[in-house]
C-alpha atoms as a PDB file:
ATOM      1  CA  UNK A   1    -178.987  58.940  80.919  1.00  0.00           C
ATOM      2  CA  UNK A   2    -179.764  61.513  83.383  1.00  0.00           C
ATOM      3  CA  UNK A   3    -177.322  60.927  86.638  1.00  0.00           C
ATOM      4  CA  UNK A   4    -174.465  60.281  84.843  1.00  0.00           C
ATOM      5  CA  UNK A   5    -171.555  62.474  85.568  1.00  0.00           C
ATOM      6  CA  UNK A   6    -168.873  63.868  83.210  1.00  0.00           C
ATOM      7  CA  UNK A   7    -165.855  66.651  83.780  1.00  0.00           C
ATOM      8  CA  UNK A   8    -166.727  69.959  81.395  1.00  0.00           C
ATOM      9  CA  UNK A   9    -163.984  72.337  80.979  1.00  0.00           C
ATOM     10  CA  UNK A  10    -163.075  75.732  78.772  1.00  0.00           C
ATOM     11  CA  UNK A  11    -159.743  77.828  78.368  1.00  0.00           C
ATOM     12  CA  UNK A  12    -161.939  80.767  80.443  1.00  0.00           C
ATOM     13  CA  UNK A  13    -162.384  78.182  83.065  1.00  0.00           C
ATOM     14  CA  UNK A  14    -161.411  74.861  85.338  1.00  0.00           C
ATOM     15  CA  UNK A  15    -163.127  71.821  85.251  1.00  0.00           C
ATOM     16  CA  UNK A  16    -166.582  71.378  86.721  1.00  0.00           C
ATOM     17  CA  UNK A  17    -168.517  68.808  87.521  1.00  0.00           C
ATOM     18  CA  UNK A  18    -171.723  68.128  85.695  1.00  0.00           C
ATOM     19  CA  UNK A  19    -174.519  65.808  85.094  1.00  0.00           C
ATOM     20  CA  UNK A  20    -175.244  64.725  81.599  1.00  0.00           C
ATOM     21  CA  UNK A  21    -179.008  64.863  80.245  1.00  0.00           C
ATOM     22  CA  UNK A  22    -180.625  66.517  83.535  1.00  0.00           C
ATOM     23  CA  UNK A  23    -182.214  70.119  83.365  1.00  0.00           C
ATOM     24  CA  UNK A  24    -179.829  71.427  85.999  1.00  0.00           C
ATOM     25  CA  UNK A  25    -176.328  70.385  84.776  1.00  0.00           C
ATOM     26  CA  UNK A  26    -173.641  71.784  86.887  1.00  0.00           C
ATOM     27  CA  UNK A  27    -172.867  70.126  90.086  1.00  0.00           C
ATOM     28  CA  UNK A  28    -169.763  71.861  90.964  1.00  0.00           C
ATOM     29  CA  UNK A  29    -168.826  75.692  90.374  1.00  0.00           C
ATOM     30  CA  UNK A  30    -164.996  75.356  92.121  1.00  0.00           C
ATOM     31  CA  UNK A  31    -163.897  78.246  90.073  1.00  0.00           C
ATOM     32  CA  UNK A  32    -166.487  80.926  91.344  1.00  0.00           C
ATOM     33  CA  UNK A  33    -163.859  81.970  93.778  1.00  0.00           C
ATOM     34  CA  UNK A  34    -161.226  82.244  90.858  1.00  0.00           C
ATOM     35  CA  UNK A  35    -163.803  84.195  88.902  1.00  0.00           C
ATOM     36  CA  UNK A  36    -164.299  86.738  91.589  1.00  0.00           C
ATOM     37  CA  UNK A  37    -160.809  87.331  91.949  1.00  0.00           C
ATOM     38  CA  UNK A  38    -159.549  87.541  87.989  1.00  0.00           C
ATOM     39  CA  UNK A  39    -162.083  87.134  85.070  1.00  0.00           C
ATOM     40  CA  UNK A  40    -160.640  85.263  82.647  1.00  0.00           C
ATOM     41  CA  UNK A  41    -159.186  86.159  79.850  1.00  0.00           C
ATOM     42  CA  UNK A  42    -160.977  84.163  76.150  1.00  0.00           C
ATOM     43  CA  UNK A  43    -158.155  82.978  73.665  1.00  0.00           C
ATOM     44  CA  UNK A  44    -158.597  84.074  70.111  1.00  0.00           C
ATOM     45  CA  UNK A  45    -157.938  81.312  68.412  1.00  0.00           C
ATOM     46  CA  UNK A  46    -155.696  81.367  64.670  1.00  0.00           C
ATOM     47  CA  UNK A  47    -154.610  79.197  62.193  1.00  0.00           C
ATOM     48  CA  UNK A  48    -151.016  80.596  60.379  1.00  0.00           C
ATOM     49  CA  UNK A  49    -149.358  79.541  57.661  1.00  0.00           C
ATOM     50  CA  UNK A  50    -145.760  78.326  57.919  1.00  0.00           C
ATOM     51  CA  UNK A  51    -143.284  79.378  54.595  1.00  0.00           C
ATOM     52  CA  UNK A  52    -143.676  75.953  52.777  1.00  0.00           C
ATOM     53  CA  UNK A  53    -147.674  76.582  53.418  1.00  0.00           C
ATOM     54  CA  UNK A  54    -148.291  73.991  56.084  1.00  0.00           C
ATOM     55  CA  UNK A  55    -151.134  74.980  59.115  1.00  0.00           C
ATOM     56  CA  UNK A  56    -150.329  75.892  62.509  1.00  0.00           C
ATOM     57  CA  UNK A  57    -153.047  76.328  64.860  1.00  0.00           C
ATOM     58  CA  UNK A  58    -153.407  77.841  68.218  1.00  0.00           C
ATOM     59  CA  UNK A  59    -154.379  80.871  70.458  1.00  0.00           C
ATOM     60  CA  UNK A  60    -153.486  84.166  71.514  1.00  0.00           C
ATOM     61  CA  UNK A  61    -154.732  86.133  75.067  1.00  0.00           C
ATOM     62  CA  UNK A  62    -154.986  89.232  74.744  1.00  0.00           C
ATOM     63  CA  UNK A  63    -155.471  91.504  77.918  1.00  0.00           C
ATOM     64  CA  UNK A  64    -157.519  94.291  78.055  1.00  0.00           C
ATOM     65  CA  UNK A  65    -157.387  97.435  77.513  1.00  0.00           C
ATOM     66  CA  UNK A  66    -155.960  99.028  73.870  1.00  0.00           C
ATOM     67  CA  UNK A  67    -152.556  98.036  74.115  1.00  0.00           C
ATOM     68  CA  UNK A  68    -149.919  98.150  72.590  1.00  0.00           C
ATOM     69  CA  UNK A  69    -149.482  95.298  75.019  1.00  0.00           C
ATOM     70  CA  UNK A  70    -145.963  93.504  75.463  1.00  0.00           C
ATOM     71  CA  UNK A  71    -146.085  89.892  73.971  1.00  0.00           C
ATOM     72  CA  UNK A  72    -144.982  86.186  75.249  1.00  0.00           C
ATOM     73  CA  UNK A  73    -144.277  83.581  72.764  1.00  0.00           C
ATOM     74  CA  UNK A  74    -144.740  80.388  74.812  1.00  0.00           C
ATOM     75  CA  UNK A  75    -143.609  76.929  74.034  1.00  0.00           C
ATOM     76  CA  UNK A  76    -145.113  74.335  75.399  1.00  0.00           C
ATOM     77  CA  UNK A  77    -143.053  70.518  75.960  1.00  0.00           C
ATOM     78  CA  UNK A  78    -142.899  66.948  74.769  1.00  0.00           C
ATOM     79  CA  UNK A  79    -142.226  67.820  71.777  1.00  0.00           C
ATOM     80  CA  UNK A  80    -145.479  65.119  71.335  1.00  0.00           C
ATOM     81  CA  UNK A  81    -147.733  67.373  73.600  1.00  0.00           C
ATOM     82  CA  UNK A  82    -150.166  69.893  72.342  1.00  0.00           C
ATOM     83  CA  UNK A  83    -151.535  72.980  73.630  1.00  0.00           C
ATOM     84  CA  UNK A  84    -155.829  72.462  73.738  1.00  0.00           C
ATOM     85  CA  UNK A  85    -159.043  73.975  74.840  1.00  0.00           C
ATOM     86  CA  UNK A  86    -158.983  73.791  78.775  1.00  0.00           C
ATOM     87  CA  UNK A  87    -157.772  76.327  81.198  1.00  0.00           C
ATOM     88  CA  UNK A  88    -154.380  77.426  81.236  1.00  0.00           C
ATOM     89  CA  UNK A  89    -153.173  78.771  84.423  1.00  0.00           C
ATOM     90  CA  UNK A  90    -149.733  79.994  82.942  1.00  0.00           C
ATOM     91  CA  UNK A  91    -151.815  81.547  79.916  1.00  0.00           C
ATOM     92  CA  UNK A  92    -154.254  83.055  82.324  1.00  0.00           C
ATOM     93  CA  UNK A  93    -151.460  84.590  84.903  1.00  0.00           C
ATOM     94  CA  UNK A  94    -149.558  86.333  81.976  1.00  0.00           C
ATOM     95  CA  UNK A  95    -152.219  87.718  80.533  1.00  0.00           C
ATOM     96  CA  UNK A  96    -154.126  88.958  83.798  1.00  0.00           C
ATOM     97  CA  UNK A  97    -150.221  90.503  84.462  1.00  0.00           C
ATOM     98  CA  UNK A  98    -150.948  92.873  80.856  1.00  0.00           C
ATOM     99  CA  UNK A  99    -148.704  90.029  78.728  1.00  0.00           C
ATOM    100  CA  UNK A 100    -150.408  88.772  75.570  1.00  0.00           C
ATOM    101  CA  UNK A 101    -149.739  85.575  75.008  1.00  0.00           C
ATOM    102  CA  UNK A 102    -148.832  83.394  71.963  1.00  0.00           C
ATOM    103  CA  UNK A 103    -148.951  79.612  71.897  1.00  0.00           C
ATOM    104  CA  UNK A 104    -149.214  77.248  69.415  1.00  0.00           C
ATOM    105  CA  UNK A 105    -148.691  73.711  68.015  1.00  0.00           C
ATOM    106  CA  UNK A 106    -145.820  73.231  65.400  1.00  0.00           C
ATOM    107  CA  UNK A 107    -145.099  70.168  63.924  1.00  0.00           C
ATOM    108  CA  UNK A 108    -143.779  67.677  66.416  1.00  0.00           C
ATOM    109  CA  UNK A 109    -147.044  68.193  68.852  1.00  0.00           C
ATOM    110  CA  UNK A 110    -149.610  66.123  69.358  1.00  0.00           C
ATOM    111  CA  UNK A 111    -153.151  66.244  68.126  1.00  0.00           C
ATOM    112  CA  UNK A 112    -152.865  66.439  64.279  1.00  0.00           C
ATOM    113  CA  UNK A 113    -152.151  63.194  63.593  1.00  0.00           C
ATOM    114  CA  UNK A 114    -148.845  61.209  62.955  1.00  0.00           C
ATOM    115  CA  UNK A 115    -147.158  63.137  60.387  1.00  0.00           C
ATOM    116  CA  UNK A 116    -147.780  65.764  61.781  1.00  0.00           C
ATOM    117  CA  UNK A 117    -145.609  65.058  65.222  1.00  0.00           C
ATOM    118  CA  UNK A 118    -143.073  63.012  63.219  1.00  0.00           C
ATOM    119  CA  UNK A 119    -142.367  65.563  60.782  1.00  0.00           C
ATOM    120  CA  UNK A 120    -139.365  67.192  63.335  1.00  0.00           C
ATOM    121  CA  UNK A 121    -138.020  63.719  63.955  1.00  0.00           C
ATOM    122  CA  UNK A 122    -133.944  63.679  63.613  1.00  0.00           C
ATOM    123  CA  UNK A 123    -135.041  67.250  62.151  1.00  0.00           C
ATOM    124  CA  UNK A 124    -135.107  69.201  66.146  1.00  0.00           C
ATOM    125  CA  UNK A 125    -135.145  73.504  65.599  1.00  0.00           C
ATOM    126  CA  UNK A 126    -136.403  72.759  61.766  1.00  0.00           C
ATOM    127  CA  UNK A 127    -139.774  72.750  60.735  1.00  0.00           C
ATOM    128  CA  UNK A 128    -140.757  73.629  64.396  1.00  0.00           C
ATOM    129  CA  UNK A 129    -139.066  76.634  64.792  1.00  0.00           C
ATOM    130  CA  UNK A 130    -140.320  77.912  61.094  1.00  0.00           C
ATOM    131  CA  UNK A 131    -143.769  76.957  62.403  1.00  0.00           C
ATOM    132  CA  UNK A 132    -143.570  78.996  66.000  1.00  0.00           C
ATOM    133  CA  UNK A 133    -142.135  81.870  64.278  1.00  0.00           C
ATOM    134  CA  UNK A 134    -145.023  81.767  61.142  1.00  0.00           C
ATOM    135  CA  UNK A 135    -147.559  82.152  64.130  1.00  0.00           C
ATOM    136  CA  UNK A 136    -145.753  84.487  65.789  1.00  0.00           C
ATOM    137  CA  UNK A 137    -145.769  87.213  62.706  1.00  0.00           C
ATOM    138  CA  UNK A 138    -149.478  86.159  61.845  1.00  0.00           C
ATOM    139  CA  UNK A 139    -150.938  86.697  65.649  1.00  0.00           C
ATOM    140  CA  UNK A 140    -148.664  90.307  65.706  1.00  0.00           C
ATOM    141  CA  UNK A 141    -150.132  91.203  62.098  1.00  0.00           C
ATOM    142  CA  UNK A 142    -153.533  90.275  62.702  1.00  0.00           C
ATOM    143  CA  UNK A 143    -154.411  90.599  66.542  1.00  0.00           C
ATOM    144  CA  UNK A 144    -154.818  94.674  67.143  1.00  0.00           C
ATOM    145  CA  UNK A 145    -153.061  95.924  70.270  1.00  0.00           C
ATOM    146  CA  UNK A 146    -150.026  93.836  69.892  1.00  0.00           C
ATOM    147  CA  UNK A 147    -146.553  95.206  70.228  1.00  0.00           C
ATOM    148  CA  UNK A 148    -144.684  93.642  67.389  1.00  0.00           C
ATOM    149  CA  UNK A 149    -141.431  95.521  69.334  1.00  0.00           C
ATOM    150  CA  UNK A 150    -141.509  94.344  72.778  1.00  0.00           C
ATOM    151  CA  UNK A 151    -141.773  89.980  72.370  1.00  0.00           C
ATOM    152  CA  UNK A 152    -140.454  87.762  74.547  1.00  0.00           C
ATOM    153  CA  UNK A 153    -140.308  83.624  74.707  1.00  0.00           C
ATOM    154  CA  UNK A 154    -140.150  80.811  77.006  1.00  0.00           C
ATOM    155  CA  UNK A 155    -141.029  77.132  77.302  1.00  0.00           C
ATOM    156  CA  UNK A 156    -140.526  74.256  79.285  1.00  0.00           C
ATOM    157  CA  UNK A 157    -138.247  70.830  78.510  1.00  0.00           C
ATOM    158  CA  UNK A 158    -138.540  70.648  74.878  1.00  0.00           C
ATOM    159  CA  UNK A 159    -140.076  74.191  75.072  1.00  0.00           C
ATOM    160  CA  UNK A 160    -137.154  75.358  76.857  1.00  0.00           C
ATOM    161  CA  UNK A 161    -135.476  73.592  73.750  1.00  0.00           C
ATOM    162  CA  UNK A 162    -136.850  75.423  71.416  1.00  0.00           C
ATOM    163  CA  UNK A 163    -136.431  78.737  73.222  1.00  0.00           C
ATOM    164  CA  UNK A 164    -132.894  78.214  73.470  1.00  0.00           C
ATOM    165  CA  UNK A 165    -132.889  77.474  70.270  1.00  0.00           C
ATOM    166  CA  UNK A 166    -134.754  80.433  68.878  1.00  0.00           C
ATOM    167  CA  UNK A 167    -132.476  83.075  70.997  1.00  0.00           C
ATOM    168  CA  UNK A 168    -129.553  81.174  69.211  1.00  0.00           C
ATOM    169  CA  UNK A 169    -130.726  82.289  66.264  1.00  0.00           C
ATOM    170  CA  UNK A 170    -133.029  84.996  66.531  1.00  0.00           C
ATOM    171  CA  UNK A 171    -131.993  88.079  68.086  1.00  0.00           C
ATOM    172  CA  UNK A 172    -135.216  89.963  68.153  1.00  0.00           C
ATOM    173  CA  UNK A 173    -136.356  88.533  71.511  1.00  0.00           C
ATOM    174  CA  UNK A 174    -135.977  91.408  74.583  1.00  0.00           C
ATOM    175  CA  UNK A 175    -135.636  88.050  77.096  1.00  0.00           C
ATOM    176  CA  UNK A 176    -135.909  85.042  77.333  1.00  0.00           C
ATOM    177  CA  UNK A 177    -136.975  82.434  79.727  1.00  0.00           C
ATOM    178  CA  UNK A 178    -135.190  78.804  79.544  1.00  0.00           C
ATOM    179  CA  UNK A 179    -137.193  76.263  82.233  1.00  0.00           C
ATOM    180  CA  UNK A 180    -136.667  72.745  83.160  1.00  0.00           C
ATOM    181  CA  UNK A 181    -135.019  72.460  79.804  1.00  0.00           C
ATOM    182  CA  UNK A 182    -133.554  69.743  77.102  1.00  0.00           C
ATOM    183  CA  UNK A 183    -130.444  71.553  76.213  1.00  0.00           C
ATOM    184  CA  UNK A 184    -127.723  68.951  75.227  1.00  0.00           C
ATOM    185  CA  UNK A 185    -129.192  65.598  73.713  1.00  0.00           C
ATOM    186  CA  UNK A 186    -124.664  64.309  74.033  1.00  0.00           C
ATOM    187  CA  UNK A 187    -125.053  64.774  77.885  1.00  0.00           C
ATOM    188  CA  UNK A 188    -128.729  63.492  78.263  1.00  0.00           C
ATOM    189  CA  UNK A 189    -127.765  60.139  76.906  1.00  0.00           C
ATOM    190  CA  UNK A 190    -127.892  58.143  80.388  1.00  0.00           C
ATOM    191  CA  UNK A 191    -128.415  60.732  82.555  1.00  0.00           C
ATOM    192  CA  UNK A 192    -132.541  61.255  81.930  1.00  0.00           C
ATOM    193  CA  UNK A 193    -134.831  58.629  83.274  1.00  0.00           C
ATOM    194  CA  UNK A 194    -136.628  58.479  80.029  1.00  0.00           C
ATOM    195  CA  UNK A 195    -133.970  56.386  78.524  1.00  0.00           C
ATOM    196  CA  UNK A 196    -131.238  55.640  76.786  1.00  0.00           C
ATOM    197  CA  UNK A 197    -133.087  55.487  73.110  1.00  0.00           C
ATOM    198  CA  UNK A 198    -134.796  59.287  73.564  1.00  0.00           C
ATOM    199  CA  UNK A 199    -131.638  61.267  71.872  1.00  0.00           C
ATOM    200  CA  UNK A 200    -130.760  59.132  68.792  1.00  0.00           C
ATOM    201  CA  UNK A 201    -134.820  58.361  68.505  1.00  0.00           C
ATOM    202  CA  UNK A 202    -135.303  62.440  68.230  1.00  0.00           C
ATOM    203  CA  UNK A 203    -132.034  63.556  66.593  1.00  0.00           C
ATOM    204  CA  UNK A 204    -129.963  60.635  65.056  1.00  0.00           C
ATOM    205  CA  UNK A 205    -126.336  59.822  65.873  1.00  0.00           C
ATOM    206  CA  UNK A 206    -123.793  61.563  67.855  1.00  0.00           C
ATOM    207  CA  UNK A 207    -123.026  64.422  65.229  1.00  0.00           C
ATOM    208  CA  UNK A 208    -126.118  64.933  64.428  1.00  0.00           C
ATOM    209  CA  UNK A 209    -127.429  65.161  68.851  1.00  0.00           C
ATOM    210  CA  UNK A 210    -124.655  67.665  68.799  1.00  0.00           C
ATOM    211  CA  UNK A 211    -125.509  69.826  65.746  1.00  0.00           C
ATOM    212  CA  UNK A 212    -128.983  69.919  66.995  1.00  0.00           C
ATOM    213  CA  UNK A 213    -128.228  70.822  70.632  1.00  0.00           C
ATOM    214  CA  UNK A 214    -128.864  74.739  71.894  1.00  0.00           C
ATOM    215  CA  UNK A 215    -125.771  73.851  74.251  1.00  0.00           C
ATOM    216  CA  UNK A 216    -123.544  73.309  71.351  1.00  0.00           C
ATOM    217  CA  UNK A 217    -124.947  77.401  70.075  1.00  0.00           C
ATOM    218  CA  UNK A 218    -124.922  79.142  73.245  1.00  0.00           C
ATOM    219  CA  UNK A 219    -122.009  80.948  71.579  1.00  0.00           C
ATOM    220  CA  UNK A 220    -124.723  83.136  69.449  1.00  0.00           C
ATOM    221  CA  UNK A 221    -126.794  83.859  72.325  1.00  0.00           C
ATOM    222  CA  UNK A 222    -127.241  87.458  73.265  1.00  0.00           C
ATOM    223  CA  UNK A 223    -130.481  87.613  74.517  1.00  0.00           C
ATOM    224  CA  UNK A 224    -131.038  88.295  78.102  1.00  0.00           C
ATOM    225  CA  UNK A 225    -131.929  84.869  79.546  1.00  0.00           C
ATOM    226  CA  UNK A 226    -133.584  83.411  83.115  1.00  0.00           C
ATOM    227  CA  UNK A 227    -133.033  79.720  83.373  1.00  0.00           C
ATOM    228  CA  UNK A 228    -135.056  78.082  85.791  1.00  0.00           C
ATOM    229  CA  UNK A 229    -135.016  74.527  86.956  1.00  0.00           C
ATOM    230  CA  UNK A 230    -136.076  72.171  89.655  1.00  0.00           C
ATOM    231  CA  UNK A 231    -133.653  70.204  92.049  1.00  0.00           C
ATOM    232  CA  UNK A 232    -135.073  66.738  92.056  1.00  0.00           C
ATOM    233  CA  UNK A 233    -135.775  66.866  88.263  1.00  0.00           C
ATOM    234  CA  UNK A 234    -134.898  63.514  86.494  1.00  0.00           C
ATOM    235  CA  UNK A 235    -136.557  64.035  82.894  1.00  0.00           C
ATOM    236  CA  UNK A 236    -134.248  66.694  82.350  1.00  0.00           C
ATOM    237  CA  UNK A 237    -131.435  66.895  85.076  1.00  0.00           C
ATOM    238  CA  UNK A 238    -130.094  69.777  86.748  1.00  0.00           C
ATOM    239  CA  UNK A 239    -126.778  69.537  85.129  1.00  0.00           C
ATOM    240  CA  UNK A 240    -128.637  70.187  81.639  1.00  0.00           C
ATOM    241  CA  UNK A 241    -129.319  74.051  83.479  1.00  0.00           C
ATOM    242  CA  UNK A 242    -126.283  74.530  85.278  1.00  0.00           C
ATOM    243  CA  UNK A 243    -124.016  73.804  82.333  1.00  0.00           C
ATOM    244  CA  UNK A 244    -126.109  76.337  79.563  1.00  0.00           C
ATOM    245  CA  UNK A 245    -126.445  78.730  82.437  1.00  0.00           C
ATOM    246  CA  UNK A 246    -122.501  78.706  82.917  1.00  0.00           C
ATOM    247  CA  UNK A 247    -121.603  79.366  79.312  1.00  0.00           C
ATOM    248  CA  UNK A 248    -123.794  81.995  79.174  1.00  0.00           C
ATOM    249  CA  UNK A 249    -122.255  83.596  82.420  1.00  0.00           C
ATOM    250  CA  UNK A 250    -118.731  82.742  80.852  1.00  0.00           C
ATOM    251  CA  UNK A 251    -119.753  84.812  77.134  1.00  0.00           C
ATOM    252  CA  UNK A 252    -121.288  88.300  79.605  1.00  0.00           C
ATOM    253  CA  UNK A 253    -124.952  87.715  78.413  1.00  0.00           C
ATOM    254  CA  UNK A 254    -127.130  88.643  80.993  1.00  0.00           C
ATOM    255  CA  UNK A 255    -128.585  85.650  82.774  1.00  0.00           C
ATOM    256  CA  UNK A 256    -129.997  84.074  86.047  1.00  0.00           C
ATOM    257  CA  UNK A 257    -130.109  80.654  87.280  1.00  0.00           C
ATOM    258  CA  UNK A 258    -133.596  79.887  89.669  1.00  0.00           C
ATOM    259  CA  UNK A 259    -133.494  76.491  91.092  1.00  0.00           C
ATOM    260  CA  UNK A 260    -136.261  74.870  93.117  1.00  0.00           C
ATOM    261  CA  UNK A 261    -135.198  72.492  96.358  1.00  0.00           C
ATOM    262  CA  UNK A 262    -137.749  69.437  96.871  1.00  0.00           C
ATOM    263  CA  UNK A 263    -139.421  69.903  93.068  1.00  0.00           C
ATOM    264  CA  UNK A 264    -139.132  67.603  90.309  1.00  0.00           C
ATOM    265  CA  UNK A 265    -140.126  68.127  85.970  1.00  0.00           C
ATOM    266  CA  UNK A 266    -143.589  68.403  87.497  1.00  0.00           C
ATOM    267  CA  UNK A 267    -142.853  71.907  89.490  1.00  0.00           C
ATOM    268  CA  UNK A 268    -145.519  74.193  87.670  1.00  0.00           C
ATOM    269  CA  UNK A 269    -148.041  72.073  87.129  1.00  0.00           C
ATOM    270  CA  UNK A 270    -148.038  69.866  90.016  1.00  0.00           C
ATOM    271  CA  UNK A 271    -145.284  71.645  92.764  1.00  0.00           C
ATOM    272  CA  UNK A 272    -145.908  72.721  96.095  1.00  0.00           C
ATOM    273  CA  UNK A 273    -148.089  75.674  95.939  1.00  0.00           C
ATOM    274  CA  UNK A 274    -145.788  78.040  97.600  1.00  0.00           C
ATOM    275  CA  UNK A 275    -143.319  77.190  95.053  1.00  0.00           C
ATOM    276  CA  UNK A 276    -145.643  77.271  92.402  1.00  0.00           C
ATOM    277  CA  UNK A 277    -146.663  80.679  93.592  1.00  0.00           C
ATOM    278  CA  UNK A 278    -143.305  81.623  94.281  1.00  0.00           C
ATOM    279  CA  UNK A 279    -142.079  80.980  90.304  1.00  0.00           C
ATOM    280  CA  UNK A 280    -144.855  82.808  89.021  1.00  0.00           C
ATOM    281  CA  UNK A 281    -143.172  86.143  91.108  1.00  0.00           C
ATOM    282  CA  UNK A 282    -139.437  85.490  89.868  1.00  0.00           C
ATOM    283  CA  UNK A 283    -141.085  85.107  86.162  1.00  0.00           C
ATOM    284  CA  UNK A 284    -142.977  88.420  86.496  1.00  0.00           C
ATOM    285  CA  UNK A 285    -140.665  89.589  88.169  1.00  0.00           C
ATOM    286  CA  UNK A 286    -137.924  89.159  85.044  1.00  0.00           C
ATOM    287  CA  UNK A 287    -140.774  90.102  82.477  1.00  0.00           C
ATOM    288  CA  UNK A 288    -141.194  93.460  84.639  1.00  0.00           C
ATOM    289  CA  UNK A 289    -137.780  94.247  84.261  1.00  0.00           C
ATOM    290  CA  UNK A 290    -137.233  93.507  80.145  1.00  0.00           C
ATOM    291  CA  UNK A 291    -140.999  93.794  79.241  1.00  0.00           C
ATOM    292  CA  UNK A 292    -142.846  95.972  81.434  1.00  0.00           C
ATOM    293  CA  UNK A 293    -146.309  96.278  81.254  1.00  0.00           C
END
């Protein structure tokens, strides 16, 4: 019925507020002046097809322009969370900064029903790394004006998992970026305020948390790496950042460590907005240096 309000959002723009039924729908244009500053940039969206044939679906921004432009393979957390179709600041940023960007949903996210997000359970760096990398190869082959040489990757919490993970094992990457991360299921036991089941629910017992953590691999890392965290976070505490950043250090592989004062797991979607500002620079900042635009 007409004067009923609903939220109506895209990926090439922030929620509005409209009424449903009525001849002049939008209420609310909040993103003109976004739109006047940056046009967005629309997400092609793919479906790939892992080695053992299963689907992955997701999206790739592309800037403008010809190309070959420098690529971002991002990770998203939870592992039960799920990349969808609303705006993505990060996605936007990157891509407005000449990045294309590469995101998907491997098994283990959200949004594709229940065996789909089981099917890394006790099984971390498995199916979901095979999936991230199957999308990776199928945007680069099939998206014109990518640069399958110049890729980089990063993700947050179990993204920054998985990106740790993927440097441990894939040296193809020209940097990395490791944020708020899960990096040693062993030393999260206790520590995270999601509780004391989380490791042996995701990975199984002790030998198993340890031959599933990125910590226990940091030895095969040679990938330059920025590892960025926030003070205050308690999902995945500081030390879980301060110890892989230190081994890395120890081994000479080039690496940073940014940490936020005041900011919690919440930092880049919910942070103050000078710091939220303020990690978008460092970020660009390390892409400029080992994938300029």
């Amino acid at each position: 019925a007409a004067g009923r309000a609903a939220r109506w959002f895209t990926q090439n723009f922030p929620g509005e507020v409209v009424l449903l039924d009525a001849p002049e729908p939008a209420l609310t244009d909040f993103a003109a002046a976004l739109r006047a500053a940056s046009a967005p940039v629309p997400p092609v969206e793919l479906e790939a097809t892992s080695p053992d044939g299963y689907p992955v679906h997701g999206w790739v921004f592309r800037p403008e322009g010809e190309g070959p432009h420098p690529v971002l393979l991002m990770i998203h957390g939870g592992p039960f969370a799920a990349y969808g179709p609303s705006f993505f600041d990060e996605a936007q940023v990157y891509a407005g900064a000449g990045y294309a960007v590469v995101m998907c949903n491997p098994r283990g996210s959200a949004g594709y029903g229940q065996a789909h997000a089981k099917a890394i359970e006790k099984a971390f760096g498995d199916r979901d790394m095979v999936d991230v990398l199957a999308f990776l190869e199928h945007a680069l082959a099939t998206v014109p004006g990518l640069d399958p040489a110049r890729v980089g990757v990063m993700g947050g919490s179990y993204g920054g998992y998985l990106s740790a993970w993927l440097i441990a094992h894939e040296h193809r990457f020209a940097a990395a970026i490791v944020e708020r991360g899960y990096l040693d299921p062993s030393s999260f036991l206790g520590a995270s305020d999601i509780g004391w089941f989380f490791p042996a629910a995701c990975h199984g017992d002790a030998a198993a948390m340890v031959a599933q953590s990125p910590l226990a691999l940091v030895g095969q890392v040679r990938t330059p790496t920025l590892v960025i965290h926030s003070e205050q976070d308690l999902r995945c505490p500081i030390g879980q950042a301060e110890r892989y950043y230190a081994e890395l250090k120890l081994r000479g592989v080039e690496t940073e460590l940014l940490v936020f004062p005041g900011e919690n797991h919440e930092l880049s979607r919910s942070g103050t907005p000078h710091h939220r500002r303020a990690r978008f620079e460092h970020i660009l900042a390390w892409w400029a240096r080992h994938l300029p635009v």
